[in-house]
PDB file of N, CA and C in Angstrom:
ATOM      1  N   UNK A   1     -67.527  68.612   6.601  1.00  0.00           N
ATOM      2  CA  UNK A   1     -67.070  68.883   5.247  1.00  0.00           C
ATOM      3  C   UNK A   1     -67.268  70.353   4.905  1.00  0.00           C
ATOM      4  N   UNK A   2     -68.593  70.716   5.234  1.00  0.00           N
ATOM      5  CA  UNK A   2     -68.820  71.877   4.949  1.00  0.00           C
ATOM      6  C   UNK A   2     -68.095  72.848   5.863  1.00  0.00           C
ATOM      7  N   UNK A   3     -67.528  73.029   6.715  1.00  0.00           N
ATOM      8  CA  UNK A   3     -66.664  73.554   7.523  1.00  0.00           C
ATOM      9  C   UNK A   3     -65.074  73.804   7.240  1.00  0.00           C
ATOM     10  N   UNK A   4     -64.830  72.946   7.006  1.00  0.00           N
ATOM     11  CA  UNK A   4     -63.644  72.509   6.136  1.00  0.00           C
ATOM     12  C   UNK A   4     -63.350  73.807   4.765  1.00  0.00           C
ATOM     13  N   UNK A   5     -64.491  73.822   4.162  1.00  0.00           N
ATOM     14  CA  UNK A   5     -64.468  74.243   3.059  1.00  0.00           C
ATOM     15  C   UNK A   5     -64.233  76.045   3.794  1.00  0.00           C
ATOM     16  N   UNK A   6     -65.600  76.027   4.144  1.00  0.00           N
ATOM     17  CA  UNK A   6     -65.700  77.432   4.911  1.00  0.00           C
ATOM     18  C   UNK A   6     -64.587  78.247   5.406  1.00  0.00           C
ATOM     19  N   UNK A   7     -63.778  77.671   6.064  1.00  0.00           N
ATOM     20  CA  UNK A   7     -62.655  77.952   6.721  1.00  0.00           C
ATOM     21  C   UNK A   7     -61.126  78.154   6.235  1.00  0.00           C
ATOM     22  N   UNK A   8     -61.502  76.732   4.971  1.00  0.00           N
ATOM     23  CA  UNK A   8     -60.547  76.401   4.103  1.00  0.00           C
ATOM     24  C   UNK A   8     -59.595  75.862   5.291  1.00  0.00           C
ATOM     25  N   UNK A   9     -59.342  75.058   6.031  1.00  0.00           N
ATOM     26  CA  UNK A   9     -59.003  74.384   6.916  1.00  0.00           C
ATOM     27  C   UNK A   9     -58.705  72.864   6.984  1.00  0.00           C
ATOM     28  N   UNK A  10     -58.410  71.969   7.881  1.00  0.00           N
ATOM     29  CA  UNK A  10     -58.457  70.820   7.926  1.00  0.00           C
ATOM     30  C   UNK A  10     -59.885  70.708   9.334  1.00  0.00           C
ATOM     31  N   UNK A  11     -60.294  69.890   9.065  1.00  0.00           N
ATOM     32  CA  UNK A  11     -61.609  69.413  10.101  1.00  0.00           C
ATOM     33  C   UNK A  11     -61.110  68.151  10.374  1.00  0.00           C
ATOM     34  N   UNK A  12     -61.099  67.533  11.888  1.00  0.00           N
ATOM     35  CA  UNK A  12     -61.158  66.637  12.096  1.00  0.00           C
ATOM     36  C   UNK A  12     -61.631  65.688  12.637  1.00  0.00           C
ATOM     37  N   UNK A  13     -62.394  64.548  12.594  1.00  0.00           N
ATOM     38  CA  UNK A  13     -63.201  63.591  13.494  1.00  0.00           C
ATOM     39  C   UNK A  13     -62.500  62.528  14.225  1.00  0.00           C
ATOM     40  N   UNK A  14     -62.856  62.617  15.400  1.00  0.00           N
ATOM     41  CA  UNK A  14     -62.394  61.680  16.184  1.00  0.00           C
ATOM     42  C   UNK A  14     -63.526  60.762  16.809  1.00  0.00           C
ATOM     43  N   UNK A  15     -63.312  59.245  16.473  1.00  0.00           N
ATOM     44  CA  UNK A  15     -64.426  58.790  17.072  1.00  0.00           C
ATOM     45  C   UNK A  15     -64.342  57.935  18.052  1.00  0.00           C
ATOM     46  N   UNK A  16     -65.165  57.687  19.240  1.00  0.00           N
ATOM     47  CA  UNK A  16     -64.836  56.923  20.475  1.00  0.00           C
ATOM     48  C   UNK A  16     -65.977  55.987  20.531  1.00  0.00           C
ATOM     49  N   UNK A  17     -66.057  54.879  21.202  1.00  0.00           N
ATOM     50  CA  UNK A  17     -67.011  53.843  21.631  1.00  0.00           C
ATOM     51  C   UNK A  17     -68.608  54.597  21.569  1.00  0.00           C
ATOM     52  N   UNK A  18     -68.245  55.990  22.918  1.00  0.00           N
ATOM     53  CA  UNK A  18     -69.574  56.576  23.271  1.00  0.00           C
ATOM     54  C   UNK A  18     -69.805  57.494  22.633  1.00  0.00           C
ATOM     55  N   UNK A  19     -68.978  58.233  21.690  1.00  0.00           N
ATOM     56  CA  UNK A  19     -69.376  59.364  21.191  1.00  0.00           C
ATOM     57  C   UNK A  19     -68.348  59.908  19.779  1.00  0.00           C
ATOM     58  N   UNK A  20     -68.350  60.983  19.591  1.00  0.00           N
ATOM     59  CA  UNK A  20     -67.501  61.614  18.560  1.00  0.00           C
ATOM     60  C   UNK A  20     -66.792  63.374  18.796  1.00  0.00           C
ATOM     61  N   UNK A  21     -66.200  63.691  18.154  1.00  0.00           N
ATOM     62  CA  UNK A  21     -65.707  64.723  18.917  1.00  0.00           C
ATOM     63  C   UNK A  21     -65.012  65.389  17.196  1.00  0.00           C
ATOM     64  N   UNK A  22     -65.704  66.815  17.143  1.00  0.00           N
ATOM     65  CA  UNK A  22     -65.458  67.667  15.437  1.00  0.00           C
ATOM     66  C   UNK A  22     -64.634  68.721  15.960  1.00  0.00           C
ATOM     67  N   UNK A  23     -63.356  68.603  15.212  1.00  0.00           N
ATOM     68  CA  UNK A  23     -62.729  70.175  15.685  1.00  0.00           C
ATOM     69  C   UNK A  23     -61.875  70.895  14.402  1.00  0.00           C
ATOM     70  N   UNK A  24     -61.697  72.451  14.715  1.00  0.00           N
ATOM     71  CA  UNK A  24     -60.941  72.614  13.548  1.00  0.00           C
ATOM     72  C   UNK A  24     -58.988  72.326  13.922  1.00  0.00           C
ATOM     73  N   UNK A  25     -58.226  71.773  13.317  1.00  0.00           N
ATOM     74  CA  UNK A  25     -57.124  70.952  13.264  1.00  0.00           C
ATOM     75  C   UNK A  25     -55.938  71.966  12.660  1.00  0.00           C
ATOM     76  N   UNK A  26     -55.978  73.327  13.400  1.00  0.00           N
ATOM     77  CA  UNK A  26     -55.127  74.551  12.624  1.00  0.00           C
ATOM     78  C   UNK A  26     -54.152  75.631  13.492  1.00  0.00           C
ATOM     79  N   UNK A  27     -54.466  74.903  14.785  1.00  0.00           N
ATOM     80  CA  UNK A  27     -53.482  75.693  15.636  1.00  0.00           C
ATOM     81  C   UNK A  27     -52.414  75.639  15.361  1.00  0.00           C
ATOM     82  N   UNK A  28     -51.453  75.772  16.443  1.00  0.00           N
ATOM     83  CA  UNK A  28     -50.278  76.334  16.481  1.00  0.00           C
ATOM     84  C   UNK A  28     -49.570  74.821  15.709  1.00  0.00           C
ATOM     85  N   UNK A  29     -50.184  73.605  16.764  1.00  0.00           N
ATOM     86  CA  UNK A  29     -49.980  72.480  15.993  1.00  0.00           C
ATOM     87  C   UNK A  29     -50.744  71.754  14.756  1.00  0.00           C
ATOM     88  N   UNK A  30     -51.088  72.204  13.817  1.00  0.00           N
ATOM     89  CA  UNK A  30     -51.880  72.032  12.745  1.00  0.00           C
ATOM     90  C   UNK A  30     -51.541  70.679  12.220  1.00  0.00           C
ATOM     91  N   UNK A  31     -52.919  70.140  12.178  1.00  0.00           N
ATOM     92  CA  UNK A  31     -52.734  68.752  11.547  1.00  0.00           C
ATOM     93  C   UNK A  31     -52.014  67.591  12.747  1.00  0.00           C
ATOM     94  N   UNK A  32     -52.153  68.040  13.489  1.00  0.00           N
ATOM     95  CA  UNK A  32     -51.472  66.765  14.998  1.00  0.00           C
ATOM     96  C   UNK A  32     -52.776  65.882  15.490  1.00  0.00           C
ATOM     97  N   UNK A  33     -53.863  65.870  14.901  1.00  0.00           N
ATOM     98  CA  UNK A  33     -54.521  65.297  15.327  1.00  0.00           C
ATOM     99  C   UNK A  33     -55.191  65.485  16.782  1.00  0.00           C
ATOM    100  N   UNK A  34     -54.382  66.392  17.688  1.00  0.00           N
ATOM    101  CA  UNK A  34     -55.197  67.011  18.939  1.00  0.00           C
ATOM    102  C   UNK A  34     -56.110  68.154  18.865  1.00  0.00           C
ATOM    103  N   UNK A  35     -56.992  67.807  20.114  1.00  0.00           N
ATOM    104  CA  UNK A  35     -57.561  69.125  20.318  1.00  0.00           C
ATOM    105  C   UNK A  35     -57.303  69.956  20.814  1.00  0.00           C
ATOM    106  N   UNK A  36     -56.127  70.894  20.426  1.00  0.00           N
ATOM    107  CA  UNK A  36     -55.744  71.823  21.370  1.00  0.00           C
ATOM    108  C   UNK A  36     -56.428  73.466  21.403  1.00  0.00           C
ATOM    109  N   UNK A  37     -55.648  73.909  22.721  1.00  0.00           N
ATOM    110  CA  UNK A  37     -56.338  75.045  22.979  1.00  0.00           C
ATOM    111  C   UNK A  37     -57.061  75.824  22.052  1.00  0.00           C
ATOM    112  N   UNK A  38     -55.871  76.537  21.526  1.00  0.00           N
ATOM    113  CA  UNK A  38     -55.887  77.438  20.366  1.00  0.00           C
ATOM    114  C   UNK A  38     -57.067  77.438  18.667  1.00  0.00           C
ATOM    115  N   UNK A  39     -57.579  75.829  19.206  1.00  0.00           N
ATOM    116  CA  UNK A  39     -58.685  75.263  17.754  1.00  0.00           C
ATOM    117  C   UNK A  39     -60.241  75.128  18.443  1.00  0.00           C
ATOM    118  N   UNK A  40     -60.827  75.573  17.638  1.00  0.00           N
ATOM    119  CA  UNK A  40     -62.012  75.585  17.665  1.00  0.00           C
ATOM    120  C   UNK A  40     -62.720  74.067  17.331  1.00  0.00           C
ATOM    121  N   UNK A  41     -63.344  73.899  18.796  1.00  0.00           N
ATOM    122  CA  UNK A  41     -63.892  72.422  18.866  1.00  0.00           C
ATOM    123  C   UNK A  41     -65.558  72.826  18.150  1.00  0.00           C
ATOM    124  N   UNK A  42     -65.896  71.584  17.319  1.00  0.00           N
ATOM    125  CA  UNK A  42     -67.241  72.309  16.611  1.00  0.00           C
ATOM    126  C   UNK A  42     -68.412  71.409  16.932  1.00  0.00           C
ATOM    127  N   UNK A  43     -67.871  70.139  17.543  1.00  0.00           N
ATOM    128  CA  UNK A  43     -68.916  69.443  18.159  1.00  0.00           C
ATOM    129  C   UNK A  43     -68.496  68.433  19.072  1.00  0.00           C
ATOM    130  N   UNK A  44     -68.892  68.135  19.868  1.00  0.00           N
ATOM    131  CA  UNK A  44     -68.427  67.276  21.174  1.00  0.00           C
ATOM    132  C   UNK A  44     -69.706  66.300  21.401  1.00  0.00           C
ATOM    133  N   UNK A  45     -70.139  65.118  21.175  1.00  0.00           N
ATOM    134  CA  UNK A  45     -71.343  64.436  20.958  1.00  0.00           C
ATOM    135  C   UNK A  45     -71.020  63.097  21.565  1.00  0.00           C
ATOM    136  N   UNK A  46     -71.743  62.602  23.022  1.00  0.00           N
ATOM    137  CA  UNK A  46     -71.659  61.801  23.499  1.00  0.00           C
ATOM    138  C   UNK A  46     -73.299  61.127  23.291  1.00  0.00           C
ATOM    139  N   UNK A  47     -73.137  59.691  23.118  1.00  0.00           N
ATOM    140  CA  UNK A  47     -74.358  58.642  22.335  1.00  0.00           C
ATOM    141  C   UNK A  47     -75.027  58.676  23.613  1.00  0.00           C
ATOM    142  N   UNK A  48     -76.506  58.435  23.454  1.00  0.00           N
ATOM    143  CA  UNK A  48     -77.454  58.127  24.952  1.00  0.00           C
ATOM    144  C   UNK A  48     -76.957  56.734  24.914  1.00  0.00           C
ATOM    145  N   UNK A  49     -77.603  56.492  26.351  1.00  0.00           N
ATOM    146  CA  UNK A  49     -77.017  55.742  26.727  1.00  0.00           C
ATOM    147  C   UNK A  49     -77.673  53.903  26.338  1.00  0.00           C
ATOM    148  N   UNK A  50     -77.228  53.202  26.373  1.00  0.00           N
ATOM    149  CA  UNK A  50     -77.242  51.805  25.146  1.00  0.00           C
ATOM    150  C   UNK A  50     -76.662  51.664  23.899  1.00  0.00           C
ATOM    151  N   UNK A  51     -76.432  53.335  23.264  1.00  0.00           N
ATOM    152  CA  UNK A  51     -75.923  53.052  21.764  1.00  0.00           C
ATOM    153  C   UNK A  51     -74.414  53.227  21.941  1.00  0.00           C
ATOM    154  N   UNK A  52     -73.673  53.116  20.937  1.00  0.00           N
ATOM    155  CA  UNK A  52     -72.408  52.863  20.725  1.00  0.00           C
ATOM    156  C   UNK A  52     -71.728  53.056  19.492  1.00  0.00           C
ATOM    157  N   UNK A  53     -70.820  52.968  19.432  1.00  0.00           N
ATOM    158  CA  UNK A  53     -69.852  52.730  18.006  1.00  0.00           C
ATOM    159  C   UNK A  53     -69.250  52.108  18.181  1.00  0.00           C
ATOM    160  N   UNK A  54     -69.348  50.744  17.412  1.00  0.00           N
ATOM    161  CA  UNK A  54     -68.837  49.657  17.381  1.00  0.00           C
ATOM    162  C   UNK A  54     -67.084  49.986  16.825  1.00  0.00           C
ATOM    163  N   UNK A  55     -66.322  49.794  17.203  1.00  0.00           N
ATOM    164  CA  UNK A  55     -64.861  49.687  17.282  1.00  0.00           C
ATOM    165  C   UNK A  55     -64.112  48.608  17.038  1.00  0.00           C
ATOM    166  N   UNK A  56     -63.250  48.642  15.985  1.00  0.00           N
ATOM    167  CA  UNK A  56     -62.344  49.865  15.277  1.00  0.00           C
ATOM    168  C   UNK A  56     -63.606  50.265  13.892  1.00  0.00           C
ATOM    169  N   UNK A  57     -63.545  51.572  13.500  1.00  0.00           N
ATOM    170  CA  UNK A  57     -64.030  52.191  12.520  1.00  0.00           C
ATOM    171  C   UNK A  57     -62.957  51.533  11.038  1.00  0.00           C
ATOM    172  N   UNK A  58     -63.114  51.492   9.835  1.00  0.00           N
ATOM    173  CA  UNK A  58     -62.163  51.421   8.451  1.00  0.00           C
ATOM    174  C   UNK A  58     -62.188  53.012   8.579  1.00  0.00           C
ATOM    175  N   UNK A  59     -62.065  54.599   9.598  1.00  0.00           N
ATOM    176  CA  UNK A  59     -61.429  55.427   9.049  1.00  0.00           C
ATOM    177  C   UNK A  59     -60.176  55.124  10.163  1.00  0.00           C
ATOM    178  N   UNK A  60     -58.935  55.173   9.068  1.00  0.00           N
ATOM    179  CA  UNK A  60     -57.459  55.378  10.033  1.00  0.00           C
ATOM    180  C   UNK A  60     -57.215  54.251  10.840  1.00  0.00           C
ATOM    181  N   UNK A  61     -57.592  52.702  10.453  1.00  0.00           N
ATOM    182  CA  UNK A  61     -57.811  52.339  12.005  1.00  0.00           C
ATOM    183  C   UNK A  61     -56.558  51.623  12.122  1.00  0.00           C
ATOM    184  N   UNK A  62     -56.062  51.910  13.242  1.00  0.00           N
ATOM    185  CA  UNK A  62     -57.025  51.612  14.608  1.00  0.00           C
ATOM    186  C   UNK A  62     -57.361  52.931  15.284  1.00  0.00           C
ATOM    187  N   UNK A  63     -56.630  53.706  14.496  1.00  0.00           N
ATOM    188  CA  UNK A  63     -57.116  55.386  15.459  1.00  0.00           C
ATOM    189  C   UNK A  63     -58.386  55.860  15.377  1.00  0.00           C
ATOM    190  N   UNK A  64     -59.399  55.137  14.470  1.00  0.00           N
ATOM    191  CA  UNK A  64     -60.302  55.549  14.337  1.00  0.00           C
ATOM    192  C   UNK A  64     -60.973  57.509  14.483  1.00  0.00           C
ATOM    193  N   UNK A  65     -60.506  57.523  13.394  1.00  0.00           N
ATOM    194  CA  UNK A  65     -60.243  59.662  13.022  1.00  0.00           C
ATOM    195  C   UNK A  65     -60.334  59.581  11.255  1.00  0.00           C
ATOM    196  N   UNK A  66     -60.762  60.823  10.824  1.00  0.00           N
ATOM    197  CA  UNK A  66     -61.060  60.845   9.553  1.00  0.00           C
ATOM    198  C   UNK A  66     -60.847  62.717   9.463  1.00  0.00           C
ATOM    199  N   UNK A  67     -60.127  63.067   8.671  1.00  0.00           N
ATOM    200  CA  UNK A  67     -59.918  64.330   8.667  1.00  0.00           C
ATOM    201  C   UNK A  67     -60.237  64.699   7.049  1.00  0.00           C
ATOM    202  N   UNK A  68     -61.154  66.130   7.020  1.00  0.00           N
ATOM    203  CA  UNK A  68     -61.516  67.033   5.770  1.00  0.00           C
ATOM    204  C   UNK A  68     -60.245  68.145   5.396  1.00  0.00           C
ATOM    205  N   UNK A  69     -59.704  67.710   4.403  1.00  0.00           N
ATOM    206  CA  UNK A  69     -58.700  68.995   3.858  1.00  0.00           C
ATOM    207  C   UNK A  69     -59.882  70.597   3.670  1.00  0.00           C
ATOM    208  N   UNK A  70     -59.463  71.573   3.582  1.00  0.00           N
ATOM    209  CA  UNK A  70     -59.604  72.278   2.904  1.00  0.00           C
ATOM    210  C   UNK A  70     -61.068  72.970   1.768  1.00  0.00           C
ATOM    211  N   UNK A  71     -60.758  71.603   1.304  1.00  0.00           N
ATOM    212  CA  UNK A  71     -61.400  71.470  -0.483  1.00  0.00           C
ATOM    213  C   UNK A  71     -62.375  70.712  -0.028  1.00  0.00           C
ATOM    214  N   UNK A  72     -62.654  70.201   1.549  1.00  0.00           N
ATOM    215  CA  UNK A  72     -64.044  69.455   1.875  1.00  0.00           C
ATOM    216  C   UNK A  72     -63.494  68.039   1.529  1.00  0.00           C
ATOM    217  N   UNK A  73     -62.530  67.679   0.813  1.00  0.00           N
ATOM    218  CA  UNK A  73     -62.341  66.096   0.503  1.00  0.00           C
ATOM    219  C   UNK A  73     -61.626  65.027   1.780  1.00  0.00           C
ATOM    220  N   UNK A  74     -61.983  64.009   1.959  1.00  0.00           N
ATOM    221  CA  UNK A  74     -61.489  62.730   3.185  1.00  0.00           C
ATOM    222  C   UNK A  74     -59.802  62.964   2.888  1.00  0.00           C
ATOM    223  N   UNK A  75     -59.273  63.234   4.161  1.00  0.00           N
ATOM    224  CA  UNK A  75     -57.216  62.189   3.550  1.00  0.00           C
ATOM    225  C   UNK A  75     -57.773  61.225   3.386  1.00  0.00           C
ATOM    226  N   UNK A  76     -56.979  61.113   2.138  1.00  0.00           N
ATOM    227  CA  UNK A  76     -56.989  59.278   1.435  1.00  0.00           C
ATOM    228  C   UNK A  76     -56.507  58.656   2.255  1.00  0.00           C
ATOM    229  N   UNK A  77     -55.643  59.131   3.551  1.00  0.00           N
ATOM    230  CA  UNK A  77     -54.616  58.035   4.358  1.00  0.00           C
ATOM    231  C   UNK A  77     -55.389  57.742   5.172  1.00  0.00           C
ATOM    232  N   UNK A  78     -57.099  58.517   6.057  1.00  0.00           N
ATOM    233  CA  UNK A  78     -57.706  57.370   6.628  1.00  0.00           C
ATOM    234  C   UNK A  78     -59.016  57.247   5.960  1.00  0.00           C
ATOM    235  N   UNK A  79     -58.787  56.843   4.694  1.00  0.00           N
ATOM    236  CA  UNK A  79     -59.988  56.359   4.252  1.00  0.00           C
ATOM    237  C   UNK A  79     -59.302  54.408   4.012  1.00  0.00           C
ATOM    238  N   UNK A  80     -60.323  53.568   3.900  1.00  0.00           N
ATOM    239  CA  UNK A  80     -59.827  52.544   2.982  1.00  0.00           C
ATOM    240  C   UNK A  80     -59.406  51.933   1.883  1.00  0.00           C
ATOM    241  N   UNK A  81     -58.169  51.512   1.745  1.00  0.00           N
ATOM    242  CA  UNK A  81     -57.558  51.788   0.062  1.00  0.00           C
ATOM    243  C   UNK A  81     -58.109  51.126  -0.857  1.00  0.00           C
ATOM    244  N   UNK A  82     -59.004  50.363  -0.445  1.00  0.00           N
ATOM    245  CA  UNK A  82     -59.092  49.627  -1.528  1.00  0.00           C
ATOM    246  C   UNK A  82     -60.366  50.104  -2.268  1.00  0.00           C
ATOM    247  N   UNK A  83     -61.440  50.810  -1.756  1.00  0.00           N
ATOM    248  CA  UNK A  83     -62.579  51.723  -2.374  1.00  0.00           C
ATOM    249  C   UNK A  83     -62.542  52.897  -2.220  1.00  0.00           C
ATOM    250  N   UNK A  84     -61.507  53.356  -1.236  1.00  0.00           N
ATOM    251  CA  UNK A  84     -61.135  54.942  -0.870  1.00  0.00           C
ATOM    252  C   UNK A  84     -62.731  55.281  -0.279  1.00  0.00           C
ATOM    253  N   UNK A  85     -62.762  54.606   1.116  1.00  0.00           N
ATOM    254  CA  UNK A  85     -63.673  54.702   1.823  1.00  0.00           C
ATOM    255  C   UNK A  85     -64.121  54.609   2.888  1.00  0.00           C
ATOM    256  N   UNK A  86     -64.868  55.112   4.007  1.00  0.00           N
ATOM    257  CA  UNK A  86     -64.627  54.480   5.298  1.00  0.00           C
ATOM    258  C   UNK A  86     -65.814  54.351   5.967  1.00  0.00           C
ATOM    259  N   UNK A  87     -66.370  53.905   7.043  1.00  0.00           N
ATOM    260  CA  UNK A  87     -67.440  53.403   7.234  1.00  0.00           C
ATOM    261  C   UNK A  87     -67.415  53.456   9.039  1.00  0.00           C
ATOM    262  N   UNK A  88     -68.289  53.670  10.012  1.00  0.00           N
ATOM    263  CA  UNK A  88     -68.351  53.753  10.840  1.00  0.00           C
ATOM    264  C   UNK A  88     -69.786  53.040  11.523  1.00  0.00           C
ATOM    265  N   UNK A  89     -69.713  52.100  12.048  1.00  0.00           N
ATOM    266  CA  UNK A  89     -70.940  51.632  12.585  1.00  0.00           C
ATOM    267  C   UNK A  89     -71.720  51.856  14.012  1.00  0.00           C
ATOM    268  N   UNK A  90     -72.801  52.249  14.157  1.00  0.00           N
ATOM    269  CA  UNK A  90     -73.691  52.489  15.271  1.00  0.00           C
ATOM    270  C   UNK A  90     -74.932  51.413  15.476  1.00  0.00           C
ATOM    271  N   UNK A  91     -74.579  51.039  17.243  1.00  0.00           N
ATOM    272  CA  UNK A  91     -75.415  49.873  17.070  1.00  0.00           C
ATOM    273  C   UNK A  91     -75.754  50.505  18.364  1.00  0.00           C
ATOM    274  N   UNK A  92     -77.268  49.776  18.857  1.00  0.00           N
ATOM    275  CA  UNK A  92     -77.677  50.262  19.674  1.00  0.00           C
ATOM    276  C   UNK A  92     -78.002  49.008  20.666  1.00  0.00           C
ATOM    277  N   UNK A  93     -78.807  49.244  21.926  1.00  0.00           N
ATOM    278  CA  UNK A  93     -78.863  48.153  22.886  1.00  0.00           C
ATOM    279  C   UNK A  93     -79.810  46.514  22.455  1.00  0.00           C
ATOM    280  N   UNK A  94     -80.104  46.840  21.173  1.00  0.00           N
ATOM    281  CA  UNK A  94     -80.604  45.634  21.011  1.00  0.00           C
ATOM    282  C   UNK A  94     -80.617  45.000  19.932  1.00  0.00           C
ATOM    283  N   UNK A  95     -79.018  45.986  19.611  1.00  0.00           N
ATOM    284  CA  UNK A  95     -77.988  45.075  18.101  1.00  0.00           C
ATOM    285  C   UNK A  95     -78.741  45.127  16.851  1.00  0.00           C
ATOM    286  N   UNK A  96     -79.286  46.509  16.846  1.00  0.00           N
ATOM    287  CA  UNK A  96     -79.832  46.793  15.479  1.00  0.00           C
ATOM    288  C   UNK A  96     -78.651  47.781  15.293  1.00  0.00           C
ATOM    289  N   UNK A  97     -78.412  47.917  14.496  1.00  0.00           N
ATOM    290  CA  UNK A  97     -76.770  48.717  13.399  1.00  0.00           C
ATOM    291  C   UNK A  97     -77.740  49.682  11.835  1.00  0.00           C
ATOM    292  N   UNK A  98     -76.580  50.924  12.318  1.00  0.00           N
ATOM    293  CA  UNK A  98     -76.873  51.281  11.384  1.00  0.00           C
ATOM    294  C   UNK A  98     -75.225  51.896  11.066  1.00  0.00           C
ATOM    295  N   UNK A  99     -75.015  52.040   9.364  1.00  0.00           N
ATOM    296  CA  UNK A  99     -73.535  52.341   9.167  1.00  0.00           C
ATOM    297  C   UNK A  99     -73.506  53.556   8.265  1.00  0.00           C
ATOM    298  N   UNK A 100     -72.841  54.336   8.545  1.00  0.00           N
ATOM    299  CA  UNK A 100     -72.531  55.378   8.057  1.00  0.00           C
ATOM    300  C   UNK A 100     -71.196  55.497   6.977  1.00  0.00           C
ATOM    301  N   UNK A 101     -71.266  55.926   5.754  1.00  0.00           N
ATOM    302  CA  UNK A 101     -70.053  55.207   4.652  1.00  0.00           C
ATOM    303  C   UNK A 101     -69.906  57.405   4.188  1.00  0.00           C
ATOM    304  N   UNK A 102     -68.504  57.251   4.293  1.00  0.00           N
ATOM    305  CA  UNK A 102     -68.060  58.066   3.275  1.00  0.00           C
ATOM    306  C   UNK A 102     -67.238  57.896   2.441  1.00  0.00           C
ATOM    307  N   UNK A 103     -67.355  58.372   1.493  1.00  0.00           N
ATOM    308  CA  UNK A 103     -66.628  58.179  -0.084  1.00  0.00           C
ATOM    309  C   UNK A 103     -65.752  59.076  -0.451  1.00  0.00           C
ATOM    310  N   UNK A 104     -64.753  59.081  -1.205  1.00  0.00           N
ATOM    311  CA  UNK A 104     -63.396  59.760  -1.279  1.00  0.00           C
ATOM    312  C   UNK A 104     -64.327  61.187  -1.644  1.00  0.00           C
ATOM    313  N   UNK A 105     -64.784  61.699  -1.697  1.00  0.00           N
ATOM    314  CA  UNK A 105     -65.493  62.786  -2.283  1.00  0.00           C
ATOM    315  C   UNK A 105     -65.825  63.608  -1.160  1.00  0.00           C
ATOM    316  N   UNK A 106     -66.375  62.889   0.184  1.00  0.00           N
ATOM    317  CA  UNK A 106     -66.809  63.072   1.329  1.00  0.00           C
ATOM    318  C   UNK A 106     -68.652  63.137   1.627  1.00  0.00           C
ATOM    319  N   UNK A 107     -68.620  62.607   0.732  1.00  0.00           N
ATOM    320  CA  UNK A 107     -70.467  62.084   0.264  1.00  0.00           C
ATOM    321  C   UNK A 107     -70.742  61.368   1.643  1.00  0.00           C
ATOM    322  N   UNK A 108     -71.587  61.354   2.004  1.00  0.00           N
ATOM    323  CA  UNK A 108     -72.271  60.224   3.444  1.00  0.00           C
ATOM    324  C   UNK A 108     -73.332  59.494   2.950  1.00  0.00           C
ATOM    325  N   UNK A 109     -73.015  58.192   3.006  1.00  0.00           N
ATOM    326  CA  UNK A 109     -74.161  57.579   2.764  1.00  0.00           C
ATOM    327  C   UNK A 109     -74.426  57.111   3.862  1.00  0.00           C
ATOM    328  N   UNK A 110     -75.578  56.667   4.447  1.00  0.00           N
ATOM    329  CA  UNK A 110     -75.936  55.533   5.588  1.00  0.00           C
ATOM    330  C   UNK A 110     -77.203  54.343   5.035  1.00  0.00           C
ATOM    331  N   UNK A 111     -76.774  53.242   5.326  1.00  0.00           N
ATOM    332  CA  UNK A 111     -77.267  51.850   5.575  1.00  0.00           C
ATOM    333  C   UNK A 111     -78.032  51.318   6.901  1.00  0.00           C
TER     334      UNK A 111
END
């Protein structure tokens, strides 16, 4: 979020089973959802090993991705419509969960 702002950019998250992957979303192809050359990747984070992200995420899904405009705020298009919100869960090898919620604002809460 805070990156987003900084840059005044789009930020985008992509999330996978094992890990997550933060980049800025402004190259040549801006807003395509890839990581291409030309964009600055800002974090690349693969889970030790037992934990996970339980799949599909409520951001975008089934693409499970959540992108920061600019102004630091979620697209409403992958948040969930009905609280304008999205939620991502991490469980680990012995099915204890913990969930991570952002709010149209781009607030993080975790549970």
């Amino acid at each position: 979020k805070m990156r987003a702002i900084q840059d005044n950019a789009l930020v985008a998250v992509i999330f996978t089973a094992t890990g997550y992957r933060v980049f800025i979303d402004n190259g040549a192809n801006s807003g395509d959802w890839n990581h291409d050359g030309d964009e600055i990747l800002l974090i690349s984070k693969k889970l030790p090993s037992g934990v996970n992200i339980k799949l599909p995420t409520t951001f975008d899904t089934p693409n499970n991705r959540l992108r920061y405009n600019g102004r630091g705020f979620p697209d409403p298009s992958t948040l969930d419509g009905t609280g304008l919100t999205g939620t991502v869960t991490i469980q680990n090898q012995y099915g204890k969960q913990r969930q991570l919620a952002i709010n149209r604002l781009g607030r993080i809460d975790q549970s």
